[in-house]
Protein backbone atom coordinates (compact mmCIF):
# COMPACT_ATOMS: atom_id res chain seq x y z
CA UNK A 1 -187.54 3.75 -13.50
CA UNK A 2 -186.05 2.54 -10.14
CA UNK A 3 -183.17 4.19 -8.48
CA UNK A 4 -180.51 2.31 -9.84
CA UNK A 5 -181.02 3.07 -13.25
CA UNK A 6 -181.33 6.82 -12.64
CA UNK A 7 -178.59 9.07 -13.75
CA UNK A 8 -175.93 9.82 -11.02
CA UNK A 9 -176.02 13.15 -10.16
CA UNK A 10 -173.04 15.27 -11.20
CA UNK A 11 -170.47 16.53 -8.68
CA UNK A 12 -170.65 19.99 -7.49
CA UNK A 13 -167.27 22.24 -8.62
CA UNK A 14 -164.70 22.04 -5.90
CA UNK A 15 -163.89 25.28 -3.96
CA UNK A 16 -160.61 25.38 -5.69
CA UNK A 17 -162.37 24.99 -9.27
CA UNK A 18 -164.84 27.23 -8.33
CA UNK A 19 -162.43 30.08 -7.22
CA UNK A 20 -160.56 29.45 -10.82
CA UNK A 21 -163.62 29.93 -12.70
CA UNK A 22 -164.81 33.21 -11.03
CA UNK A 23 -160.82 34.51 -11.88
CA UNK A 24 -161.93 33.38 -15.45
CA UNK A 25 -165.10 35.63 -15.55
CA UNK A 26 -163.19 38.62 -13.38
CA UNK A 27 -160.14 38.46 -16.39
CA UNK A 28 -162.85 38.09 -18.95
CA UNK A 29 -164.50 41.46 -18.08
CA UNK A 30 -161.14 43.29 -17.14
CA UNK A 31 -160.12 42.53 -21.15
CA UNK A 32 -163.44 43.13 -22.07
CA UNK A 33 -163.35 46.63 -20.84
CA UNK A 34 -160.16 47.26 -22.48
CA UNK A 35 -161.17 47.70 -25.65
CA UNK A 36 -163.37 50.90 -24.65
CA UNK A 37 -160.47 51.91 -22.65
CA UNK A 38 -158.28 52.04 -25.71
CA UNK A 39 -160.73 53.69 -28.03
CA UNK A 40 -161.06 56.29 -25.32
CA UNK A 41 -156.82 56.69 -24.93
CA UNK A 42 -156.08 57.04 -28.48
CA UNK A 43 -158.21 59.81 -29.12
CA UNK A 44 -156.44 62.17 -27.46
CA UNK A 45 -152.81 59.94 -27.00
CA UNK A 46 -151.31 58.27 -29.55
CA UNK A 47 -151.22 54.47 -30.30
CA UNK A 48 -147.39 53.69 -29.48
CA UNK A 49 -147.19 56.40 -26.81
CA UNK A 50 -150.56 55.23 -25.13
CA UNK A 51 -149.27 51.38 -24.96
CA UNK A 52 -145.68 52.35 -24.18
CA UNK A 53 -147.10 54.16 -20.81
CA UNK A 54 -149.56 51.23 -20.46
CA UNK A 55 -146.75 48.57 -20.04
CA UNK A 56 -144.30 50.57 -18.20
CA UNK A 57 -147.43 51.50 -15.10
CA UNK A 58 -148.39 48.02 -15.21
CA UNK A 59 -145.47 46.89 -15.00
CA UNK A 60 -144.00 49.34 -12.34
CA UNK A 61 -147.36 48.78 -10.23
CA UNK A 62 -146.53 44.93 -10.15
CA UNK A 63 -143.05 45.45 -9.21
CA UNK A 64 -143.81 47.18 -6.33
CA UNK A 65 -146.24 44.84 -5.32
CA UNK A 66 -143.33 41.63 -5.70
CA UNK A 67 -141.48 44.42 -3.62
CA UNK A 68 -144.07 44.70 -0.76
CA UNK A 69 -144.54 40.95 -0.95
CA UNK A 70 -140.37 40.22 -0.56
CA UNK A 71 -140.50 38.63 -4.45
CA UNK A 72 -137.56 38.68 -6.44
CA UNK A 73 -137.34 39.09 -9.78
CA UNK A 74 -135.17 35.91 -11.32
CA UNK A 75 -131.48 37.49 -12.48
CA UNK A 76 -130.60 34.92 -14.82
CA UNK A 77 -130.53 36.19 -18.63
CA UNK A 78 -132.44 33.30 -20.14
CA UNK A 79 -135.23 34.02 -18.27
CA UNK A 80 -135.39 37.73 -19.05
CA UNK A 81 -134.82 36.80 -22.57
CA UNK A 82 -137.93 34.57 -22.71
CA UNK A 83 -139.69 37.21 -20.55
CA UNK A 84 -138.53 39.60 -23.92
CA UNK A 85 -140.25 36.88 -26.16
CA UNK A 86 -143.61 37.02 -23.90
CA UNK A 87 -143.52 40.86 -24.21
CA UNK A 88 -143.37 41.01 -28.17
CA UNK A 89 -145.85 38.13 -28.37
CA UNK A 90 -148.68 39.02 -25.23
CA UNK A 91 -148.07 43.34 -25.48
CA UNK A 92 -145.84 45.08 -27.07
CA UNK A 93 -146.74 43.92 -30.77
CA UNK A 94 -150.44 43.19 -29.66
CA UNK A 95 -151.46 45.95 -27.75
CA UNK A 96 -150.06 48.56 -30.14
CA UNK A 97 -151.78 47.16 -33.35
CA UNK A 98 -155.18 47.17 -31.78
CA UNK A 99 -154.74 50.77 -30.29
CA UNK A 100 -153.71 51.26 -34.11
CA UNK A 101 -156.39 49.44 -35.17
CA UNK A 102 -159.31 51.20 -32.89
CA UNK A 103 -158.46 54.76 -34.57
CA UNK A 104 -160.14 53.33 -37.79
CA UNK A 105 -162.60 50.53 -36.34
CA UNK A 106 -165.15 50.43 -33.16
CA UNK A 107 -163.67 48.75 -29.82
CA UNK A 108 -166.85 46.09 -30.12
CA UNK A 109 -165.81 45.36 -33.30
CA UNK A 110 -162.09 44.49 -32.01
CA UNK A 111 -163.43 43.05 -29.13
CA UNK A 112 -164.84 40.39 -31.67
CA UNK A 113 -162.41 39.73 -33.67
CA UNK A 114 -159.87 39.70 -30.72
CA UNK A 115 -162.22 36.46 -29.55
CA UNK A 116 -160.14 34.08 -31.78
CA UNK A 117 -157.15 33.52 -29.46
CA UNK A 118 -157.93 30.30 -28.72
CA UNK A 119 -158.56 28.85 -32.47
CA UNK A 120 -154.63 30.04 -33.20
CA UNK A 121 -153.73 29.14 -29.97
CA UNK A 122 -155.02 25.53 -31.04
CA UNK A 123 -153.36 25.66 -34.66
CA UNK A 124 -149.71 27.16 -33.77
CA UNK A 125 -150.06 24.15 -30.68
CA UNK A 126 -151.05 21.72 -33.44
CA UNK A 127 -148.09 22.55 -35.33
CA UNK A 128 -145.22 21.92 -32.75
CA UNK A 129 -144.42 18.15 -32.12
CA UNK A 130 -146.60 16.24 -29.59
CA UNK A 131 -148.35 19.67 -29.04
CA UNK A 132 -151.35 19.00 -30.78
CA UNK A 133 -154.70 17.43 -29.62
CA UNK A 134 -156.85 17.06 -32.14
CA UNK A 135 -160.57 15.95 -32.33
CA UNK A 136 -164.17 16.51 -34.03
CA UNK A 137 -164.98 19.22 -31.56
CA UNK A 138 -162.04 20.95 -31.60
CA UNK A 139 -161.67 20.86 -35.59
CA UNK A 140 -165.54 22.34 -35.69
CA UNK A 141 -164.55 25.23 -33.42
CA UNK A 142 -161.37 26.00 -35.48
CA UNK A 143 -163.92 26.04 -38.45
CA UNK A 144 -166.53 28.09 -36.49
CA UNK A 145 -163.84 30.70 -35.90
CA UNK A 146 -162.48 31.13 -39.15
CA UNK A 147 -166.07 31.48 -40.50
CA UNK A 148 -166.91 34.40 -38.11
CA UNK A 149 -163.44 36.38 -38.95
CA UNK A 150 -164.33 35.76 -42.76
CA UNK A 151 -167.70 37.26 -42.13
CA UNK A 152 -167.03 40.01 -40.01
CA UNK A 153 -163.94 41.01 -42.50
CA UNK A 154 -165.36 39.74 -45.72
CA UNK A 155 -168.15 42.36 -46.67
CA UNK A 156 -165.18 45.43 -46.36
CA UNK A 157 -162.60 43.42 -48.24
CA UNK A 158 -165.31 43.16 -50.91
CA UNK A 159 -165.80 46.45 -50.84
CA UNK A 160 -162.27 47.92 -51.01
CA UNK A 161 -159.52 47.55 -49.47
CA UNK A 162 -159.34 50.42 -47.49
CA UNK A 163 -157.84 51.51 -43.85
CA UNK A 164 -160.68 49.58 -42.32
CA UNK A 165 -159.85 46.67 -43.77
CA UNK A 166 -156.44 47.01 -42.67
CA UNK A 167 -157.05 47.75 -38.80
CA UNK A 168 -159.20 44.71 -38.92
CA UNK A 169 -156.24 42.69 -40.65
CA UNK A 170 -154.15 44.53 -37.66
CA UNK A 171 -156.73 43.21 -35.18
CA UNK A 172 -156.58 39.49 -36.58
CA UNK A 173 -152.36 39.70 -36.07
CA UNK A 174 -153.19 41.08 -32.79
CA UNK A 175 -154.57 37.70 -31.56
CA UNK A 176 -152.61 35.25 -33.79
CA UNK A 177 -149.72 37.14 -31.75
CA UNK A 178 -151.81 36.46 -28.50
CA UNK A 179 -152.07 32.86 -29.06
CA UNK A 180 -148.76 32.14 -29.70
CA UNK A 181 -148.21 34.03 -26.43
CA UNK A 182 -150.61 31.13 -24.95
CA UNK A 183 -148.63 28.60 -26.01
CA UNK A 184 -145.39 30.13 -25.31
CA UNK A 185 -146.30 31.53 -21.80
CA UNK A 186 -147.07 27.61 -20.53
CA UNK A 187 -143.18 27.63 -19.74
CA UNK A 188 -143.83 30.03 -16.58
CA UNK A 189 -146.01 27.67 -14.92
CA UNK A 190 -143.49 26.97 -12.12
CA UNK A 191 -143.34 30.61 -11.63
CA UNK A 192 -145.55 32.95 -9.14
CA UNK A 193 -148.51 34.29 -11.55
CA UNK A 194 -147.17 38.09 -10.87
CA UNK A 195 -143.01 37.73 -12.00
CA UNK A 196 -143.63 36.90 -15.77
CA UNK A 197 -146.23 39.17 -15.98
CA UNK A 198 -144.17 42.07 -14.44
CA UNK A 199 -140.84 40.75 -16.20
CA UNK A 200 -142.86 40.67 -19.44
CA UNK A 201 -144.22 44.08 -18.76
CA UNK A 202 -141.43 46.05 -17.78
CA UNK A 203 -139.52 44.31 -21.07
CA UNK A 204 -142.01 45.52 -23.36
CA UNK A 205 -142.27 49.01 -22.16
CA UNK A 206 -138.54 49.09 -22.44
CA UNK A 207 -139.16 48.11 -26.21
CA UNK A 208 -141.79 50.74 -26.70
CA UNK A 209 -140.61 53.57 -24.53
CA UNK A 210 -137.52 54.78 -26.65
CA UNK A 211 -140.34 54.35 -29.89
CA UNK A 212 -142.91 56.36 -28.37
CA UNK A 213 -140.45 59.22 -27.39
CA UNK A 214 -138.99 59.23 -30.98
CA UNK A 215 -142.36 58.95 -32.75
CA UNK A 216 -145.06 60.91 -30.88
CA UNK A 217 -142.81 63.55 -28.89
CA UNK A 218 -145.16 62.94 -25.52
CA UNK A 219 -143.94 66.04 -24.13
CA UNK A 220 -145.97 67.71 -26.84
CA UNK A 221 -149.24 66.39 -26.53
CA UNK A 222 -152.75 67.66 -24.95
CA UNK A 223 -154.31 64.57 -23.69
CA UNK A 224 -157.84 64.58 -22.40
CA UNK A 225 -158.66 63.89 -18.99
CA UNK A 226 -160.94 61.38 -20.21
CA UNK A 227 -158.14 59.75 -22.21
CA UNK A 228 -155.71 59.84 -19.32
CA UNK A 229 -158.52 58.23 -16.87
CA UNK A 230 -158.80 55.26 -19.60
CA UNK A 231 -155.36 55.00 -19.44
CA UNK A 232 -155.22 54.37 -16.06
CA UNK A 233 -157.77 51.95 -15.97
CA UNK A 234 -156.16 50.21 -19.17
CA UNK A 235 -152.67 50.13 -17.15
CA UNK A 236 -153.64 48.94 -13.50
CA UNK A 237 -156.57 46.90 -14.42
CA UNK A 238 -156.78 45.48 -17.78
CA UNK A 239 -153.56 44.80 -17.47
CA UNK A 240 -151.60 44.87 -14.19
CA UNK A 241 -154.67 43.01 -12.88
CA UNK A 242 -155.33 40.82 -15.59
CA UNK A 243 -151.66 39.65 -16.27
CA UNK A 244 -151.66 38.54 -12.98
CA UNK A 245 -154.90 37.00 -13.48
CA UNK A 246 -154.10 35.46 -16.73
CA UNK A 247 -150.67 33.62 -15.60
CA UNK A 248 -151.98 32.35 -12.71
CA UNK A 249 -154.32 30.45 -14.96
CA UNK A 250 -152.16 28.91 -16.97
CA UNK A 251 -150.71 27.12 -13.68
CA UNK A 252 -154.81 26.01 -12.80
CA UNK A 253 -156.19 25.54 -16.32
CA UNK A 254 -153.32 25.26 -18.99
CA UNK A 255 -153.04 27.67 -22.36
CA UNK A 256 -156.23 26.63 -23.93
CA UNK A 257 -158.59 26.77 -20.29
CA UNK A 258 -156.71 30.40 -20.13
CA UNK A 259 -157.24 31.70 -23.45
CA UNK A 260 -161.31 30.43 -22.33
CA UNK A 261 -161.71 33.97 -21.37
CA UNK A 262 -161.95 34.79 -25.12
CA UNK A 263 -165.50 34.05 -25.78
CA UNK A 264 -166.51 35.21 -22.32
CA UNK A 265 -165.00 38.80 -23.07
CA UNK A 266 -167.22 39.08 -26.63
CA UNK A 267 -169.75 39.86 -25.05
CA UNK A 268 -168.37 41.85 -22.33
CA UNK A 269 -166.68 44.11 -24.60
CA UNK A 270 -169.35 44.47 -27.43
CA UNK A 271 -171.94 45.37 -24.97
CA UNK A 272 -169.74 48.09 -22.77
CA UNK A 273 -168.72 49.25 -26.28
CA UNK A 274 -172.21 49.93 -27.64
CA UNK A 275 -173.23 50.82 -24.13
CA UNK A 276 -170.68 53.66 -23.44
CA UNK A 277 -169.70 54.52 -27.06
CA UNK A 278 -173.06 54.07 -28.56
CA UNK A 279 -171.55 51.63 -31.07
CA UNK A 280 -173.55 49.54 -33.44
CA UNK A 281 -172.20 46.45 -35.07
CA UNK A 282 -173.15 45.80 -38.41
CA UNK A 283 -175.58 42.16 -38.89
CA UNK A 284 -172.38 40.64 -40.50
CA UNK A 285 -170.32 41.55 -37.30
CA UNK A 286 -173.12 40.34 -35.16
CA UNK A 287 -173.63 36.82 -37.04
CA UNK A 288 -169.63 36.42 -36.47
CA UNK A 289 -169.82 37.23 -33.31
CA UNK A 290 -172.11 33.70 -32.73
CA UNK A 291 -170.08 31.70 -35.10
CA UNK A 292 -166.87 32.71 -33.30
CA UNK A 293 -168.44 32.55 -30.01
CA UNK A 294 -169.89 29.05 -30.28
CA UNK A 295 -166.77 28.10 -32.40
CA UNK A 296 -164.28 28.97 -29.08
CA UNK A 297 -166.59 27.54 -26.94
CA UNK A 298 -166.48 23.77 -28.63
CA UNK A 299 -162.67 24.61 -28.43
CA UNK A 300 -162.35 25.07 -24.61
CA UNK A 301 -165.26 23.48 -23.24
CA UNK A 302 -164.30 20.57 -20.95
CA UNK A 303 -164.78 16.95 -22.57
CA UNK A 304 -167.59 14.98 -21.32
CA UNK A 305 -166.44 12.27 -19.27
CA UNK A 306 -166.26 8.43 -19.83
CA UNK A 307 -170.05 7.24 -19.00
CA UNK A 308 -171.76 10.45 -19.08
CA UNK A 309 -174.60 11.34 -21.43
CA UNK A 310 -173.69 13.58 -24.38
């Protein structure tokens, strides 16, 4: 074969692309750890209460860092009022129903079924007008996805409908909730990464707050030092961190190459939870783990361009 005909080699990732990805990997494990974090919290701190102190540190944490750097936060009510939107769709609703969810059902097992972001991402973006983008890879992962929920929830809902059932059902709301937060968060682009995720914060934990106090009297509880530690990690990494993190990447990578993180944080989070919980996922749960895995994958992998080889 002479040297014309040989393949041209492929381009080596730019600095900037580079840097992006390793955010994508460093946010992949930060959510990945969450789940543990969470099935550590609620055992000693209720759901509502443990989620209602993990958006008001975040969020206080990332204010004072906007503070230090001389960043305002924007004054204007519609803003705040779509910051209020983010919050029900990317914390408050999500974050309580899988701290809900991991009193009945392993954090691997949320971790999981938590991978699916990007397949409703994909289908709530497919149902707004010139939102859609639509194509045989895309339409397999959707499929792939689907599959692996339906496997890893199928055998229980067979067997009875019981609370596991139910957390799991709470899980899969969870991230339909979390991709219509993808979709909806693309309007902060313009923004720096840390306001919506501290005006989103601080909005949620001023939703959950007043709950928490009504519902789990805080003043009254015993929590664990264990439980306190994962809430600590939960509040200034997994999410203070992460938000930043994830918002910056919509502005790099769009909603889809955001949610990407998904299927990088399966395995992240099934592996720290069988690691440091000594959790064992059932063969169903691990044959939807591949299906949804490979299924998000298809979803968010970039398209091959014109002229190279499939």
């Amino acid at each position: 074969m002479t040297a014309s005909a040989l393949p041209a080699p492929s381009p080596a990732p730019s600095p900037a692309i580079a840097r992006e990805l390793a955010l994508l990997a460093l946010l992949a494990t930060l959510w990945g750890a969450s789940y543990t974090f969470i099935k550590l919290g609620v055992a000693t701190i209720p759901p509502v209460t443990l989620i209602a102190a993990r958006t008001l540190i975040a969020g206080l944490a990332l204010l004072a860092l906007l503070r230090l750097r001389g960043v305002a936060l924007p004054s204007d009510g519609a803003t705040w009022r779509a910051f209020a939107v983010q919050a029900v769709l990317n914390s408050a609703l999500p974050f309580t129903l899988i701290a809900w969810a991991e009193l009945r059902v392993d954090a691997s097992l949320a971790a999981i079924l938590n991978a699916t972001t990007p397949v409703f991402a994909f289908l709530i973006a497919l149902a707004l007008p010139g939102r859609g983008d639509t194509g045989p890879r895309k339409l397999f992962g959707v499929a792939a996805g689907l599959a692996g929920i339906v496997l890893v929830i199928g055998p229980r809902a067979l067997e009875s409908a019981g609370g596991d059932l139910w957390a799991e059902l709470a899980v899969v709301a969870a991230t339909v909730a979390y991709g219509a937060a993808a979709v909806y968060g693309a309007r902060f682009r313009g923004m720096d990464s840390m306001v919506p995720a501290a005006g989103s914060l601080l909005c949620g934990a001023a939703l959950l707050v007043p709950l928490g106090l009504v519902l789990d009297r805080p003043w009254t509880l015993d929590p664990s030092a264990t439980s306190l530690v994962a809430l600590a990690a939960l509040a200034l990494l997994s999410t203070a961190l992460a938000f930043v993190i994830y918002f910056r990447l919509f502005r790099t990578l769009g909603p889809v190459g955001a949610t990407a993180q998904a299927y990088l944080r399966v395995p992240v989070g099934v592996a720290i939870g069988v690691l440091a919980l000594g959790e064992a996922p059932a063969p169903t749960a691990w044959l939807g783990l591949v299906l949804i895995v490979g299924g998000v994958a298809a979803m968010t992998a970039p398209a091959p361009r014109t002229g190279d080889r499939p």
